[in-house]
C-alpha atoms as a PDB file:
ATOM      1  CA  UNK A   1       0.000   0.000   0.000  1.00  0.00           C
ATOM      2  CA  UNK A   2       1.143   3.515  -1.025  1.00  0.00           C
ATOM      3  CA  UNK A   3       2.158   6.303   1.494  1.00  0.00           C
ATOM      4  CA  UNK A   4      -1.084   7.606   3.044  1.00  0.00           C
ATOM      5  CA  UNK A   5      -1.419  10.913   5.529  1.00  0.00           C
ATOM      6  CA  UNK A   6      -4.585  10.837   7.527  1.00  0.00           C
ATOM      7  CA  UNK A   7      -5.844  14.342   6.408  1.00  0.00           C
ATOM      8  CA  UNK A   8      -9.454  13.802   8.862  1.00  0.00           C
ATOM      9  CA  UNK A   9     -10.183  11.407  11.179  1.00  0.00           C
ATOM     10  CA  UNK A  10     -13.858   9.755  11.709  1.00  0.00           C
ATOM     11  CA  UNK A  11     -14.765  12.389  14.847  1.00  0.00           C
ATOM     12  CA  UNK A  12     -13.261  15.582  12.666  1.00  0.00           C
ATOM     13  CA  UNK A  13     -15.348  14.049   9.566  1.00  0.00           C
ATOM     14  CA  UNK A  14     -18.640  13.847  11.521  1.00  0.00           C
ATOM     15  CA  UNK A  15     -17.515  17.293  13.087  1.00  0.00           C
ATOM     16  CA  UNK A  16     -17.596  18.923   9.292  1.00  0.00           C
ATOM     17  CA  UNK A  17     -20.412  16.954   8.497  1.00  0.00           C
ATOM     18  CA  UNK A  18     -22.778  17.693  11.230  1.00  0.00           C
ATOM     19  CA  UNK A  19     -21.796  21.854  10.191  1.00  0.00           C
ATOM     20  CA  UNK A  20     -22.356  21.201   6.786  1.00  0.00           C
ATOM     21  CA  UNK A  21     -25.722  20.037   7.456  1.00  0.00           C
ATOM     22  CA  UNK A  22     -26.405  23.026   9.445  1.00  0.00           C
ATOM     23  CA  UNK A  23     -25.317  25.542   6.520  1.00  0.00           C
ATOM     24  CA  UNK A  24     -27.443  23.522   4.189  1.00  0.00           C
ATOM     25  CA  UNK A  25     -30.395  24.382   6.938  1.00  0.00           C
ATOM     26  CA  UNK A  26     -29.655  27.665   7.858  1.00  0.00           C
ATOM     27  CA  UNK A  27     -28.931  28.665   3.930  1.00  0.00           C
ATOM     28  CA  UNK A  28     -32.436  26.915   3.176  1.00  0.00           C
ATOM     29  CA  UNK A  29     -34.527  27.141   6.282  1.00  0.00           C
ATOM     30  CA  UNK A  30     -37.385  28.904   4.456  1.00  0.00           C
ATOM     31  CA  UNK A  31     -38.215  25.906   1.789  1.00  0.00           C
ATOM     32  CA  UNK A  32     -40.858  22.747   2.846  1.00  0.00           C
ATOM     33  CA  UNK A  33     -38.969  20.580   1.002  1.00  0.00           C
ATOM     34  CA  UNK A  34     -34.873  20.052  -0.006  1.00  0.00           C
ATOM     35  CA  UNK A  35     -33.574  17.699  -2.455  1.00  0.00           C
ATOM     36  CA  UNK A  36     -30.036  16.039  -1.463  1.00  0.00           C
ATOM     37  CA  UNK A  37     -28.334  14.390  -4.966  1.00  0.00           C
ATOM     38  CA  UNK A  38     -25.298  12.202  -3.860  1.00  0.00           C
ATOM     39  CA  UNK A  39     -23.058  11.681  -6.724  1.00  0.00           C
ATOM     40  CA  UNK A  40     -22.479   7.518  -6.580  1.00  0.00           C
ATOM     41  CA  UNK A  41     -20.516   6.251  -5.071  1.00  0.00           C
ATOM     42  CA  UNK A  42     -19.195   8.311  -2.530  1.00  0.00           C
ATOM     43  CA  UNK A  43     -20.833  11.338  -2.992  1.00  0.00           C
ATOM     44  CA  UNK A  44     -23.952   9.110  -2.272  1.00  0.00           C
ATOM     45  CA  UNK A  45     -22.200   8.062   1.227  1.00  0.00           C
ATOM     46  CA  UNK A  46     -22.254  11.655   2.103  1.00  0.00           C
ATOM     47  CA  UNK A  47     -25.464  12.329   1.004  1.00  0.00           C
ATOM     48  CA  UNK A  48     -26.916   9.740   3.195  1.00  0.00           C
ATOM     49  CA  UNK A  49     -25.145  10.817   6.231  1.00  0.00           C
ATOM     50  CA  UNK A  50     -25.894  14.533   5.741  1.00  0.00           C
ATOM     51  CA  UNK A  51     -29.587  13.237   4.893  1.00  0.00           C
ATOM     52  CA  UNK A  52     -29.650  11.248   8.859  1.00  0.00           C
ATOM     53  CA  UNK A  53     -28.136  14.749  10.037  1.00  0.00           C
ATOM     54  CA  UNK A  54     -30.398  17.076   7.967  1.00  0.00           C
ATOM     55  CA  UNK A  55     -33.589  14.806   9.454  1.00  0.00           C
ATOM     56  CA  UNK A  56     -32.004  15.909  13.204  1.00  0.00           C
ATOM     57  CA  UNK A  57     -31.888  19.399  12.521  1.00  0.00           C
ATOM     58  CA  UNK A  58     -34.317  20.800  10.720  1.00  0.00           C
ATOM     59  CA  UNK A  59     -37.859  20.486  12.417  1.00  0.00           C
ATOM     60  CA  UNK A  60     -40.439  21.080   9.686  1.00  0.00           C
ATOM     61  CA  UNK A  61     -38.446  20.590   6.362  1.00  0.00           C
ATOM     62  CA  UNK A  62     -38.991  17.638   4.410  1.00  0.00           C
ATOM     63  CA  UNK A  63     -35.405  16.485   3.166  1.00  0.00           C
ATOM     64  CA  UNK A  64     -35.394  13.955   0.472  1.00  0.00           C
ATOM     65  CA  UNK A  65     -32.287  11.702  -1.033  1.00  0.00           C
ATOM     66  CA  UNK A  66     -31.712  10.482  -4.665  1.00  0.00           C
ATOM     67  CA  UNK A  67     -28.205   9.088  -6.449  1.00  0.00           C
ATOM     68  CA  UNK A  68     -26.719  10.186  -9.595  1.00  0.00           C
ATOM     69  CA  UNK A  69     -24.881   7.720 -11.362  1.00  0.00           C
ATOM     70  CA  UNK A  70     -22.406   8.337 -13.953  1.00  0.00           C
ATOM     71  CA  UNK A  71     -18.981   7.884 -15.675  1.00  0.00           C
ATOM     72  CA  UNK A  72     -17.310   9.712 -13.342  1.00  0.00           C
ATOM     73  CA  UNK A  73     -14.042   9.455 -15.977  1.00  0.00           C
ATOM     74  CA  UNK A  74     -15.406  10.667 -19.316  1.00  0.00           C
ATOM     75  CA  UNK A  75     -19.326  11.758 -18.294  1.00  0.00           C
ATOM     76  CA  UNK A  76     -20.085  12.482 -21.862  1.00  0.00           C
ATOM     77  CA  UNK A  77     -19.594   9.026 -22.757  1.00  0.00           C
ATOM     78  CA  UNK A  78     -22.645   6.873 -21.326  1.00  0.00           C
ATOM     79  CA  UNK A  79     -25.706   8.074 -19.409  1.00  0.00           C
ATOM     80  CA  UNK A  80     -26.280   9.559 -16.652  1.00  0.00           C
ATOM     81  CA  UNK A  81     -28.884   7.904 -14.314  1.00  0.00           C
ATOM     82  CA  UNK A  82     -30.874   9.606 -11.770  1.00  0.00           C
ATOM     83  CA  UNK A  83     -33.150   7.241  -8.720  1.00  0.00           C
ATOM     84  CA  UNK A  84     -35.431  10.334  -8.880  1.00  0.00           C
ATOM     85  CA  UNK A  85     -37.493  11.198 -11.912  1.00  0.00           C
ATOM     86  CA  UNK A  86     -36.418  14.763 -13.695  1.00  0.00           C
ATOM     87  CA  UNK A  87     -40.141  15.906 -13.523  1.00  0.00           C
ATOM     88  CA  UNK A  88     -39.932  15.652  -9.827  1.00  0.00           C
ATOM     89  CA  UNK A  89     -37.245  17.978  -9.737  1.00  0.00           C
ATOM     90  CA  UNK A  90     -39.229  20.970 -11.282  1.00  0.00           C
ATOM     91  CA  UNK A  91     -39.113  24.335  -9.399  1.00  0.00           C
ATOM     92  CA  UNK A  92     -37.269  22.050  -6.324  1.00  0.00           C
ATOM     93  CA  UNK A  93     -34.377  22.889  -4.167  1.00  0.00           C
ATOM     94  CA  UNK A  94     -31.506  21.115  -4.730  1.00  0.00           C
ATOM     95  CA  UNK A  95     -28.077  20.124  -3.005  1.00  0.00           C
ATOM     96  CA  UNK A  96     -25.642  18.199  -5.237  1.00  0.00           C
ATOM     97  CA  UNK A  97     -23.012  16.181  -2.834  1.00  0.00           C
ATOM     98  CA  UNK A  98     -19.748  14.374  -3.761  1.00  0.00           C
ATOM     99  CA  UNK A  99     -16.751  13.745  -1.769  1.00  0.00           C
ATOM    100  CA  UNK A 100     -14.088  15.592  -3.293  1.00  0.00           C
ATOM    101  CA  UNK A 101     -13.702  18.553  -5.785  1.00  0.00           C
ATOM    102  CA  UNK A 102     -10.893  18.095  -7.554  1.00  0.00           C
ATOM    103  CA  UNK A 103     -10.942  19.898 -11.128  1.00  0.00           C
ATOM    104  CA  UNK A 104     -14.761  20.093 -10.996  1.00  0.00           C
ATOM    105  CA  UNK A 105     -15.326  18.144 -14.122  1.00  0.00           C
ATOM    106  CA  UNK A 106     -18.016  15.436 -12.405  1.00  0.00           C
ATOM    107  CA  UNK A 107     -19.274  18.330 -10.157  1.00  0.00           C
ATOM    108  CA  UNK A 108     -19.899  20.859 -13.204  1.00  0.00           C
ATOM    109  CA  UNK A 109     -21.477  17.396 -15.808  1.00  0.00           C
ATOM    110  CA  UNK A 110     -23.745  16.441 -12.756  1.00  0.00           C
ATOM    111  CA  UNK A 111     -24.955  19.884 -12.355  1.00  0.00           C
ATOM    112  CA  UNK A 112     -25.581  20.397 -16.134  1.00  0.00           C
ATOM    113  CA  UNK A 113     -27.705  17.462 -16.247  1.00  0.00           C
ATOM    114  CA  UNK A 114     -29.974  18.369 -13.398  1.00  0.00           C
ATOM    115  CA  UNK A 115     -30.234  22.033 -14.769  1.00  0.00           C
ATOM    116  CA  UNK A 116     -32.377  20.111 -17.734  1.00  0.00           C
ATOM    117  CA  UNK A 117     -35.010  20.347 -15.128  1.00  0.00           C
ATOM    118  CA  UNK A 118     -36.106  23.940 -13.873  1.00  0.00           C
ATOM    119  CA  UNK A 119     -34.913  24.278 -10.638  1.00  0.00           C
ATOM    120  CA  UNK A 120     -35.658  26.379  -7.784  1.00  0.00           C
ATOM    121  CA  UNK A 121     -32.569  26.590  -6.467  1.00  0.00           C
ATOM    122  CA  UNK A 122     -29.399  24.183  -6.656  1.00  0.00           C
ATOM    123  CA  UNK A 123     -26.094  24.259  -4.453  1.00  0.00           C
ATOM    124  CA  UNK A 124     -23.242  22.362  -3.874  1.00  0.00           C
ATOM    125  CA  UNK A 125     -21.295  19.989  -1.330  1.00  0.00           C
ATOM    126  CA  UNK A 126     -18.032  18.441  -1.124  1.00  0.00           C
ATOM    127  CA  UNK A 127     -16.074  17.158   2.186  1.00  0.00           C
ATOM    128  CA  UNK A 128     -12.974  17.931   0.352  1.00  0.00           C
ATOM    129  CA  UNK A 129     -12.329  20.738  -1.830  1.00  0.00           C
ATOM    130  CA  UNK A 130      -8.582  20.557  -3.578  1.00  0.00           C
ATOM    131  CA  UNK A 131      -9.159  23.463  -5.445  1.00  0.00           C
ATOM    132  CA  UNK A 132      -6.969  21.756  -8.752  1.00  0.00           C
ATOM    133  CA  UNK A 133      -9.913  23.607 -10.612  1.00  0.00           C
ATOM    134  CA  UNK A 134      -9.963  23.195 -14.968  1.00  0.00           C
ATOM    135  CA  UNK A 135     -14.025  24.068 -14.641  1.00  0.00           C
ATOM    136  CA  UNK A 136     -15.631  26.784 -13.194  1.00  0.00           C
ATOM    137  CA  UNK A 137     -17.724  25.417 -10.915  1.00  0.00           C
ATOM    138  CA  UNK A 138     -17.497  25.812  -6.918  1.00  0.00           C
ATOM    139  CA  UNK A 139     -18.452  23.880  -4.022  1.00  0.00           C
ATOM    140  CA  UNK A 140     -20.590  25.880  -2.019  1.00  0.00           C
ATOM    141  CA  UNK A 141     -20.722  24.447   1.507  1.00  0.00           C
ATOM    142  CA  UNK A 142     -17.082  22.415   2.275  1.00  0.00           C
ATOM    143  CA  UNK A 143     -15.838  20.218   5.032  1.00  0.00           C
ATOM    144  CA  UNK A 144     -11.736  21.459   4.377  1.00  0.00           C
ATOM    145  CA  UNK A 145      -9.933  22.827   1.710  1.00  0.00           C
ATOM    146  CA  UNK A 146      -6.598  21.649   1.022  1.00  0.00           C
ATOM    147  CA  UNK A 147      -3.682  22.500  -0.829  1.00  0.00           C
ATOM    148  CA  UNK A 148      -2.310  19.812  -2.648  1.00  0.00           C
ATOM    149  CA  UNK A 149      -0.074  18.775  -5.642  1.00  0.00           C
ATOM    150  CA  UNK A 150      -1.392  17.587  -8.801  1.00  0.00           C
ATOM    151  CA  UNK A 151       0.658  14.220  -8.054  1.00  0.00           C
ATOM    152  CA  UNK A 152      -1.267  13.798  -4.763  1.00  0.00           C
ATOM    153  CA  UNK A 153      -4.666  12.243  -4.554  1.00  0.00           C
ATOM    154  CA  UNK A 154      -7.372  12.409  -2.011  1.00  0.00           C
ATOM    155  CA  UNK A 155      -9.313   9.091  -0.346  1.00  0.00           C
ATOM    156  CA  UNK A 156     -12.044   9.436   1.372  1.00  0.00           C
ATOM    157  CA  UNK A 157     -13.331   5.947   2.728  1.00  0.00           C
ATOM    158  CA  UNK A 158     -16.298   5.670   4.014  1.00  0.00           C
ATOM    159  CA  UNK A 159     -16.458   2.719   7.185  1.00  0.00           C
ATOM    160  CA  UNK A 160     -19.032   2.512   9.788  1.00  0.00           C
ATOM    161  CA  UNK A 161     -18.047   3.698  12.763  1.00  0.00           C
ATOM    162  CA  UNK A 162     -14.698   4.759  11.590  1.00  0.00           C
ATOM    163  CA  UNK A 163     -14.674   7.044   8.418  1.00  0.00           C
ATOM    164  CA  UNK A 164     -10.833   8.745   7.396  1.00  0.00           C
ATOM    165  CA  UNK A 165      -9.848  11.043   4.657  1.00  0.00           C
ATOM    166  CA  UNK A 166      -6.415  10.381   3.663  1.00  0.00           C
ATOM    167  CA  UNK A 167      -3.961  12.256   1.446  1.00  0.00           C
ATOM    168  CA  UNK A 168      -2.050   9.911  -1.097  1.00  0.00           C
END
């Protein structure tokens, strides 16, 4: 196994998690109902835990979850596949979740397919941003944003009861 730097542990990821789900709340608090997209797989993960989280904290506000699945490698080759039907995205909130932001090119082809639907509203999560940026697209609610060489890559693994974030 390569060299690997713990970047978070599981408490710090819950930590960042737990305010993430806050922001999402206190940036939304006056919509009934908030859509949460995770980006399979990981971005998925996250969704689900900030979906638990969002359930906690939010009193009235109906949060729902869906996965987006695509070719996270060249996303204009294949489909993109969505659990929730486009029509019941129409005039919805929306909060599009993956892991890590590296040059933005799953963040910005994820975001372009929902925006076939006419959204409300539609913002972004990622747990890490790296901010290696080659689209312009932005993560608007992050766990930690880190400085890293091209070389270097990010792993996030997600493990019940003991979740890390380590840099490679």
């Amino acid at each position: 196994m390569s060299n690997r730097t713990i970047v978070l542990t599981h408490d710090q990821i819950q930590q960042k998690i737990r305010r993430i789900a806050h922001e999402i709340y206190e940036h939304n608090y006056q919509e009934e109902k908030i859509i949460l997209i995770g980006i399979a797989e990981q971005g998925y993960t996250l969704a689900e835990r900030l979906h638990q989280l969002m359930k906690e904290v939010n009193g009235d506000m109906k949060v729902e979850l869906g996965k987006l699945t695509m070719n996270k490698e060249n996303p204009l080759n294949g489909s993109i596949n969505l659990s929730i039907h486009p029509q019941e995205l129409n005039n919805q909130t929306l909060v599009l979740v993956d892991d890590v932001l590296n040059s933005g090119k799953t963040l910005i082809y994820a975001a372009q397919y929902l925006l076939q639907s006419p959204l409300k509203k539609m913002n972004t999560v990622c747990l890490v941003d790296r901010r290696h940026r080659r689209f312009p697209i932005r993560a608007d609610f992050v766990g930690l944003t880190l400085s890293t060489t091209i070389q270097e890559h990010i792993e996030v693994e997600f493990k019940s009861g003991n979740d890390t974030v380590y840099l490679v």
